[in-house]
Protein backbone atom coordinates (compact mmCIF):
# COMPACT_ATOMS: atom_id res chain seq x y z
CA UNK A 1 0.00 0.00 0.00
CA UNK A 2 1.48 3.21 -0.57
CA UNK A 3 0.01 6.58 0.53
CA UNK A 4 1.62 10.21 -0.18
CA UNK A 5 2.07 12.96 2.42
CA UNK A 6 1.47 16.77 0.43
CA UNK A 7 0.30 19.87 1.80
CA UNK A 8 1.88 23.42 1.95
CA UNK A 9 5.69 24.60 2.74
CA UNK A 10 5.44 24.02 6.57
CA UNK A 11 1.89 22.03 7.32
CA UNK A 12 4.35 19.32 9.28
CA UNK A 13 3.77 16.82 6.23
CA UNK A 14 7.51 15.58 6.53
CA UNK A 15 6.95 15.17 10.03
CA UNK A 16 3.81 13.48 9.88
CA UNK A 17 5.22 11.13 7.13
CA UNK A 18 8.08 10.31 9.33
CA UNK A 19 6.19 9.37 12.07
CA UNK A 20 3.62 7.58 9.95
CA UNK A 21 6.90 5.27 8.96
CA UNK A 22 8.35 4.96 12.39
CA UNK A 23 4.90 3.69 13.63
CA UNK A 24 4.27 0.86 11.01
CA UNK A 25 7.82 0.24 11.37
CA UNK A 26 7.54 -0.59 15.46
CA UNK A 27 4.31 -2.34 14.44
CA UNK A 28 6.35 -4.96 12.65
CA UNK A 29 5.20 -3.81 9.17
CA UNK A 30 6.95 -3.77 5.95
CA UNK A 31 7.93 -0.42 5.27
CA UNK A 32 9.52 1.77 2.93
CA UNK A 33 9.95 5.81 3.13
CA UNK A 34 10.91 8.34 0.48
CA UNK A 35 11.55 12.14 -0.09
CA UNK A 36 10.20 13.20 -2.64
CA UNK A 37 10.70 16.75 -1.40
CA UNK A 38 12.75 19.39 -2.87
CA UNK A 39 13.66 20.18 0.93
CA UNK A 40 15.38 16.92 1.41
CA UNK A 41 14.71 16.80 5.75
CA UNK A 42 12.62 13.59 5.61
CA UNK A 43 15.91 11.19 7.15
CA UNK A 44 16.50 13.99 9.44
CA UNK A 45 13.53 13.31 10.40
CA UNK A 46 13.69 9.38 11.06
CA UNK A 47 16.84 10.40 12.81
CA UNK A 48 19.27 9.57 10.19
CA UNK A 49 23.19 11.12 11.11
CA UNK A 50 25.59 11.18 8.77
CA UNK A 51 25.70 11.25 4.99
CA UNK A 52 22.55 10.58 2.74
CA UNK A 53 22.11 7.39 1.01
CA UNK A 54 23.10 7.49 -3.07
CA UNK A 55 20.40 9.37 -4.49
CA UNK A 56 17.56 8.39 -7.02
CA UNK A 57 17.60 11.63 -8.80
CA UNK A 58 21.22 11.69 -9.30
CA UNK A 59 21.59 7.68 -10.15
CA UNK A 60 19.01 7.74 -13.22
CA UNK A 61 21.32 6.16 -16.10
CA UNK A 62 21.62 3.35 -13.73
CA UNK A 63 18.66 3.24 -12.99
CA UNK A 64 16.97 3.25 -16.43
CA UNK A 65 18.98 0.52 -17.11
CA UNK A 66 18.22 -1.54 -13.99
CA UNK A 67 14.04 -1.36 -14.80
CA UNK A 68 14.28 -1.62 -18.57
CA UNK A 69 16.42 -5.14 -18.04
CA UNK A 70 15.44 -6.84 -20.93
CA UNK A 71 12.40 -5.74 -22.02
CA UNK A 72 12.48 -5.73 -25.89
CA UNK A 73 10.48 -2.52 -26.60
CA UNK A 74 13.14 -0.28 -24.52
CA UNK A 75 16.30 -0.18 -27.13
CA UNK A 76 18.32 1.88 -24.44
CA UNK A 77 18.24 3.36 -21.17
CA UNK A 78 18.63 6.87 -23.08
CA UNK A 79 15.16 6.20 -24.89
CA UNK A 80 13.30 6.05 -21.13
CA UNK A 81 11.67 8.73 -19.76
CA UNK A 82 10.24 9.30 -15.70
CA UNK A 83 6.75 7.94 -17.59
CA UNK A 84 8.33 5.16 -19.74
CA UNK A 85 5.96 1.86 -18.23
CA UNK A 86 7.14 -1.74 -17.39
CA UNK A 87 6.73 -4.40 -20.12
CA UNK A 88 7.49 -8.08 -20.73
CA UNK A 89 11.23 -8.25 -20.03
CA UNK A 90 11.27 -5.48 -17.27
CA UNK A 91 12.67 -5.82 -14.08
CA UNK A 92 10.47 -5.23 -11.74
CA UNK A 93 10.86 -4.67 -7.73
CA UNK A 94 9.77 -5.84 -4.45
CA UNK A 95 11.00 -4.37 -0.82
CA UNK A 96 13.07 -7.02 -0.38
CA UNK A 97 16.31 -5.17 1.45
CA UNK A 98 18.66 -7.15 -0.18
CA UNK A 99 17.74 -6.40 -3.47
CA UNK A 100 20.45 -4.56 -5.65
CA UNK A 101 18.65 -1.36 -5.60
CA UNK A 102 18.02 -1.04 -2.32
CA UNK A 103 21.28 -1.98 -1.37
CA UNK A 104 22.84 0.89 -3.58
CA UNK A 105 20.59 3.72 -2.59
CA UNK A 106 18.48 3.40 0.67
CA UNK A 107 19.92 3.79 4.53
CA UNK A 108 17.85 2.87 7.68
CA UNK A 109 17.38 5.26 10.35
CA UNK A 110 14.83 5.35 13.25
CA UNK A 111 14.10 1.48 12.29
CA UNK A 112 12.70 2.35 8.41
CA UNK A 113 14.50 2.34 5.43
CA UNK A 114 14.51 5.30 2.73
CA UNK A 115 15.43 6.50 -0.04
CA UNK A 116 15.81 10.33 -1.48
CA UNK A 117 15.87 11.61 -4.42
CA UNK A 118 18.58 14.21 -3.75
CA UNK A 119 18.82 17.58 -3.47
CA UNK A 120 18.44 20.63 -5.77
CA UNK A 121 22.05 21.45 -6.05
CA UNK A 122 24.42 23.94 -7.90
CA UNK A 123 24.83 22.33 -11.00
CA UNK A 124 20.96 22.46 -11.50
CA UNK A 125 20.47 26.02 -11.35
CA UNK A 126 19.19 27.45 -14.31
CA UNK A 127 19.50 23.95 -15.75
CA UNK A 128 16.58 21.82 -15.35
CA UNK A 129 13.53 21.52 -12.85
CA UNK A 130 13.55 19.44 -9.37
CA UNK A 131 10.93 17.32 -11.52
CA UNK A 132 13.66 15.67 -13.13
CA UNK A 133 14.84 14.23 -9.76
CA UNK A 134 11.16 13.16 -8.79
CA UNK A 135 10.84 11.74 -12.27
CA UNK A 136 13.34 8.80 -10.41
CA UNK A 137 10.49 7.89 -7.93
CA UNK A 138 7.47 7.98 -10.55
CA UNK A 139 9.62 5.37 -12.63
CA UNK A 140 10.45 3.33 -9.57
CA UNK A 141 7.02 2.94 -8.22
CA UNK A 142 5.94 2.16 -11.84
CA UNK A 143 7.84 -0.86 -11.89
CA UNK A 144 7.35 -1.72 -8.04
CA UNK A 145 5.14 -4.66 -7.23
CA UNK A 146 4.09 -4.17 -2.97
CA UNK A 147 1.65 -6.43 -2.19
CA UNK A 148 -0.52 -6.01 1.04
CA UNK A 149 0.92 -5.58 4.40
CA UNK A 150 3.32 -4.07 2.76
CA UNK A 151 3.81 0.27 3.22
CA UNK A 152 5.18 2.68 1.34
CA UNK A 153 5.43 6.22 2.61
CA UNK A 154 6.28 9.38 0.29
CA UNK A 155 7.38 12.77 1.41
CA UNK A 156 6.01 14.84 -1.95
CA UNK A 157 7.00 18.38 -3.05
CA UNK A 158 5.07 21.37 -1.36
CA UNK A 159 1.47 22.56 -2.53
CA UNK A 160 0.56 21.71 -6.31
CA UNK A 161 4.37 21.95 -7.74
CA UNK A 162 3.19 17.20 -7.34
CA UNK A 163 0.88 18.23 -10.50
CA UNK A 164 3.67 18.55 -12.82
CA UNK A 165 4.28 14.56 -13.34
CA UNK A 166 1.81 12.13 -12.68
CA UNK A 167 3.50 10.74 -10.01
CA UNK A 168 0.26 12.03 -7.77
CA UNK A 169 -1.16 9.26 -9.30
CA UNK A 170 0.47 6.74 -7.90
CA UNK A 171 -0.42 6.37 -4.19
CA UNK A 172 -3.32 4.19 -2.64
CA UNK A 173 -4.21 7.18 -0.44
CA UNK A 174 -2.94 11.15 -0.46
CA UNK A 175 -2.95 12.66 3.05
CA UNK A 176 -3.06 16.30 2.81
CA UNK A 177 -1.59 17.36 5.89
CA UNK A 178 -3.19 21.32 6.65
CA UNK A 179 -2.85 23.91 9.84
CA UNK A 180 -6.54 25.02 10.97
CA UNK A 181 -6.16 28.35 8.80
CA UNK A 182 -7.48 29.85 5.36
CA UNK A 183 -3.89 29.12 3.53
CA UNK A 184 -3.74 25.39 4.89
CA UNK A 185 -7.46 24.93 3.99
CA UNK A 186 -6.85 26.69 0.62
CA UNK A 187 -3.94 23.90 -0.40
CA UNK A 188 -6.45 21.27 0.03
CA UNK A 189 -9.13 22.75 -2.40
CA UNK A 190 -6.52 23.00 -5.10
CA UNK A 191 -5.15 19.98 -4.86
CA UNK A 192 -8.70 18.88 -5.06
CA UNK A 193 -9.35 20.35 -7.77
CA UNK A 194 -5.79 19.16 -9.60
CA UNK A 195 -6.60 16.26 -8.45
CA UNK A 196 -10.28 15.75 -9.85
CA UNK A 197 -10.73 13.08 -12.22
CA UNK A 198 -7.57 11.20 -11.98
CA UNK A 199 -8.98 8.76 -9.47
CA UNK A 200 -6.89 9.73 -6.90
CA UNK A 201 -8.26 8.98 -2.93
CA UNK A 202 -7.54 12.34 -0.42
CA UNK A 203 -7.96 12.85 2.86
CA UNK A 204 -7.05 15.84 5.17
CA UNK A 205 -4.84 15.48 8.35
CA UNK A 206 -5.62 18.54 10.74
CA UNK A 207 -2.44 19.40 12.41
CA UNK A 208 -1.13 21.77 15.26
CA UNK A 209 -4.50 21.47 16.35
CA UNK A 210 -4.96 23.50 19.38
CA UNK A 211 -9.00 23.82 20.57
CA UNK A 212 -12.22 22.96 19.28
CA UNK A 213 -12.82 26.14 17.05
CA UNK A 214 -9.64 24.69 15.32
CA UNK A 215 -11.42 21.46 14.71
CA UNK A 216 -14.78 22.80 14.29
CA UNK A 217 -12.78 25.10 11.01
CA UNK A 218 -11.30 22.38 9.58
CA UNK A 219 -14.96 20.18 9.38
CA UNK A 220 -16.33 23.16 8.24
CA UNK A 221 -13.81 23.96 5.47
CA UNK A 222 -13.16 20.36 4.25
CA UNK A 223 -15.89 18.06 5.72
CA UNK A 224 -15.58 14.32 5.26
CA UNK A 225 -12.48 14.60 4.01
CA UNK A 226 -11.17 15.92 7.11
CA UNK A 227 -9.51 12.32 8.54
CA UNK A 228 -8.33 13.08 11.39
CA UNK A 229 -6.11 15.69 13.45
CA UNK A 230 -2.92 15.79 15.64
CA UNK A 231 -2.87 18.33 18.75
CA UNK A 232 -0.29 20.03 20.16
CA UNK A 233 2.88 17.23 20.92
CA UNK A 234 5.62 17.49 23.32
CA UNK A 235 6.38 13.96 21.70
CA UNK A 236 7.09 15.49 18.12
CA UNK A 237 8.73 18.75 19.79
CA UNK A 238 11.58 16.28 21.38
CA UNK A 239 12.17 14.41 18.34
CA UNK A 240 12.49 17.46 16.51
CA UNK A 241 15.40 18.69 18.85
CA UNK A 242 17.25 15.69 18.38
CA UNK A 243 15.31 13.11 21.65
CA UNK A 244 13.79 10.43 19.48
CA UNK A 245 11.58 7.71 21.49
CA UNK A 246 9.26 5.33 20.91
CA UNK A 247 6.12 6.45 18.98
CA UNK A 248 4.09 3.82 20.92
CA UNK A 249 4.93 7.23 23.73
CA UNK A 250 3.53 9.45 21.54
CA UNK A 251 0.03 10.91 23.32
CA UNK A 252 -2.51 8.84 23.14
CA UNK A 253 -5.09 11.31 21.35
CA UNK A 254 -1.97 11.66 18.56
CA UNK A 255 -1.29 8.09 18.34
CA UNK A 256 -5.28 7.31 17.36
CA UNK A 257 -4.14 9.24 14.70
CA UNK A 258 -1.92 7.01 13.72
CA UNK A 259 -4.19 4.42 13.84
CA UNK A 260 -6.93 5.73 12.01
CA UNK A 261 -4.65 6.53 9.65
CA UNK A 262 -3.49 3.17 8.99
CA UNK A 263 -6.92 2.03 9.09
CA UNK A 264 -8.17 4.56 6.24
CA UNK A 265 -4.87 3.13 4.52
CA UNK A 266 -5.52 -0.78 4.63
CA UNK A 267 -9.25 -0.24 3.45
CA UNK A 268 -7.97 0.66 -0.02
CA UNK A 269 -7.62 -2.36 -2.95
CA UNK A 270 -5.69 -1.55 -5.74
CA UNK A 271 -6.96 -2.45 -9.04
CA UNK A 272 -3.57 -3.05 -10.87
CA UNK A 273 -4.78 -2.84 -14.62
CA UNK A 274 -6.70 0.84 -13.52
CA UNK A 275 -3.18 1.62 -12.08
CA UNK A 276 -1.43 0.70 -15.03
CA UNK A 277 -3.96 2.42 -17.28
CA UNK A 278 -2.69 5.55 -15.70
CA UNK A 279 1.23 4.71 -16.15
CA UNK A 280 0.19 4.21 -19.90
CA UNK A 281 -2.13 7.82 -19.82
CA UNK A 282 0.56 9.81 -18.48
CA UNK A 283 3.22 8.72 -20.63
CA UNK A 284 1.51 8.98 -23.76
CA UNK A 285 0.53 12.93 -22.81
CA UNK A 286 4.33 13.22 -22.10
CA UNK A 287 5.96 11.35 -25.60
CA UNK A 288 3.05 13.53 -27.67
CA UNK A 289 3.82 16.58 -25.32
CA UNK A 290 7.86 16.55 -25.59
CA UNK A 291 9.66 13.09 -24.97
CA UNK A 292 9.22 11.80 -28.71
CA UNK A 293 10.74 15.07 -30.31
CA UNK A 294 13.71 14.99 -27.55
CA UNK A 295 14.40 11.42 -27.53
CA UNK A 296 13.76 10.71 -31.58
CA UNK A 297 11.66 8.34 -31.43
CA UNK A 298 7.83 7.12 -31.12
CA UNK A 299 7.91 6.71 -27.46
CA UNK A 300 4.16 4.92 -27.44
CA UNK A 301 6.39 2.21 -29.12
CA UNK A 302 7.24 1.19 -25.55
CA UNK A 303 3.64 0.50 -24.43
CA UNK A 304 3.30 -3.56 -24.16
CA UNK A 305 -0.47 -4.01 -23.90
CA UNK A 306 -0.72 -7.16 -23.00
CA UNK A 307 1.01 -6.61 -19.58
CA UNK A 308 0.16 -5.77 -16.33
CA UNK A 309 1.91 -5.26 -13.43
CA UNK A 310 1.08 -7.30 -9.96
CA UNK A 311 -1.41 -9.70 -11.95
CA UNK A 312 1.12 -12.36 -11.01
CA UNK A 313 2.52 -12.66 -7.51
CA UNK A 314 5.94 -14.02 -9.35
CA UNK A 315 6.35 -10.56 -10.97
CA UNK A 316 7.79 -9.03 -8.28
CA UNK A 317 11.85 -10.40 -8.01
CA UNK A 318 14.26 -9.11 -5.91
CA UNK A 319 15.83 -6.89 -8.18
């Protein structure tokens, strides 16, 4: 199951995504965490020290040519895009730890492993977009098979800058993680909006929650949507300075969060074909859009449509 934490520069959506992780982590679950975030704080956040892992963004040759393995409609890992879908011949991946990729570019901290897809550095300025880094994540969970029971957790870029791939697409359940005010509120009804139409399931996590009038707003402003909220933490104000514990210590009030959240999470079924409808969609707009006059060739070429991804629980390899 995978589910997507978004919401505005500051809403605490790396922090709740971190301590989303943490929790199915300590529960025993299967569980894998990524930033997705131009603001690369979401190990920080586990309570990762040291260096970062290799990053995604900055490891794309290799990794174009890991997924296309030897799938015949992919001539080269030049002719792949971030949209490019999995075919007969493509290696596809599982959250098996030992598996080459996640050996080369995830780390554990705070009992979860993650990846990142690296920061915006110097050499990108006035070069290319942080959607070229992100583009690594939408082709890795295109060609990731997680079956149930198993979580993955995604730390996406601020407000609607997630609109400019379809990698919003790609998550089980989006969390949009808003403050009880007009700005928070107003995040939600544009990603709403965005979001409209492309099948995707959201949900609103109040946070810094502080009284009933900042409940009562958020059911007012959002309504059903509205999933849940966290309060005011000492908990999350410790592990922010550095004093990680337990998140079974976290307040109880915060840590039904938690729980409903994971709930709301393991009520979703994936329908792998719809999903894999969608990898097709999006990367036909793109090879029509740009990718077919940049790369050379007709990229709907690498569309297999007999396949489907997670249709067969031998699909998914350690790879």
């Amino acid at each position: 199951m995978r589910i997507a934490f978004v919401g505005k520069g500051g809403s605490g959506k790396t922090t709740s995504a971190a301590v989303f992780s943490r929790y199915l982590a300590e529960l025993g679950r299967p569980v894998l965490a990524i930033d997705a975030d131009i603001n690369q704080h979401l190990g920080q956040a586990l309570g990762h020290d040291g260096p970062p892992p290799r990053a995604l963004g900055a490891d794309l040759p290799w990794l174009k040519d890991h997924l296309r393995g030897t799938n015949p409609r992919i001539a080269s890992a030049a002719a792949m895009i971030k949209t490019t879908p999995p075919g007969a011949g493509s290696r596809l991946l599982d959250l098996n730890p030992d598996g080459d990729l996640l050996r080369r570019n995830s780390a554990v901290a705070g009992g979860v492993r993650f990846l990142v897809t690296g920061e915006f550095d110097e050499s990108d300025i006035g070069v290319s977009c942080y959607h070229s880094k992100t583009g690594a994540v939408e082709l890795y969970l295109n060609h990731l098979v997680d079956r149930p029971g198993e979580y993955v957790v995604v730390d996406m870029t601020a407000g609607a800058d997630a609109f400019a791939s379809g990698l919003f697409t790609r998550f089980d359940l989006t969390v949009l993680v808003s403050e009880p005010t007009r700005r928070g509120v107003g995040v939600y009804r544009q990603y709403a909006e965005h979001a409209a139409g492309h099948g995707v399931e959201l949900r609103v996590l109040g946070n810094k929650v502080t009284d009933a009038d900042d409940v009562r707003y958020l059911r007012d402003q959002v309504g059903d949507a509205l999933l849940g909220w966290f309060g005011q933490s000492a908990w999350v104000r410790a592990a922010e300075r550095g004093d990680v514990a337990p998140v079974a210590d976290l307040e109880p009030a915060n840590l039904a969060v938690l729980d409903g959240l994971l709930a709301a999470l393991d009520a979703r079924r994936r329908d792998w074909a719809a999903y894999h409808r969608g990898t097709v969609e999006f990367h036909l707009r793109n090879a029509a859009a740009w990718a077919n006059e940049a790369v050379g060739v007709d990229l709907a070429a690498q569309v297999d449509p007999d396949f489907v991804p997670g249709s067969d629980p031998a699909d998914a390899v350690p790879a």
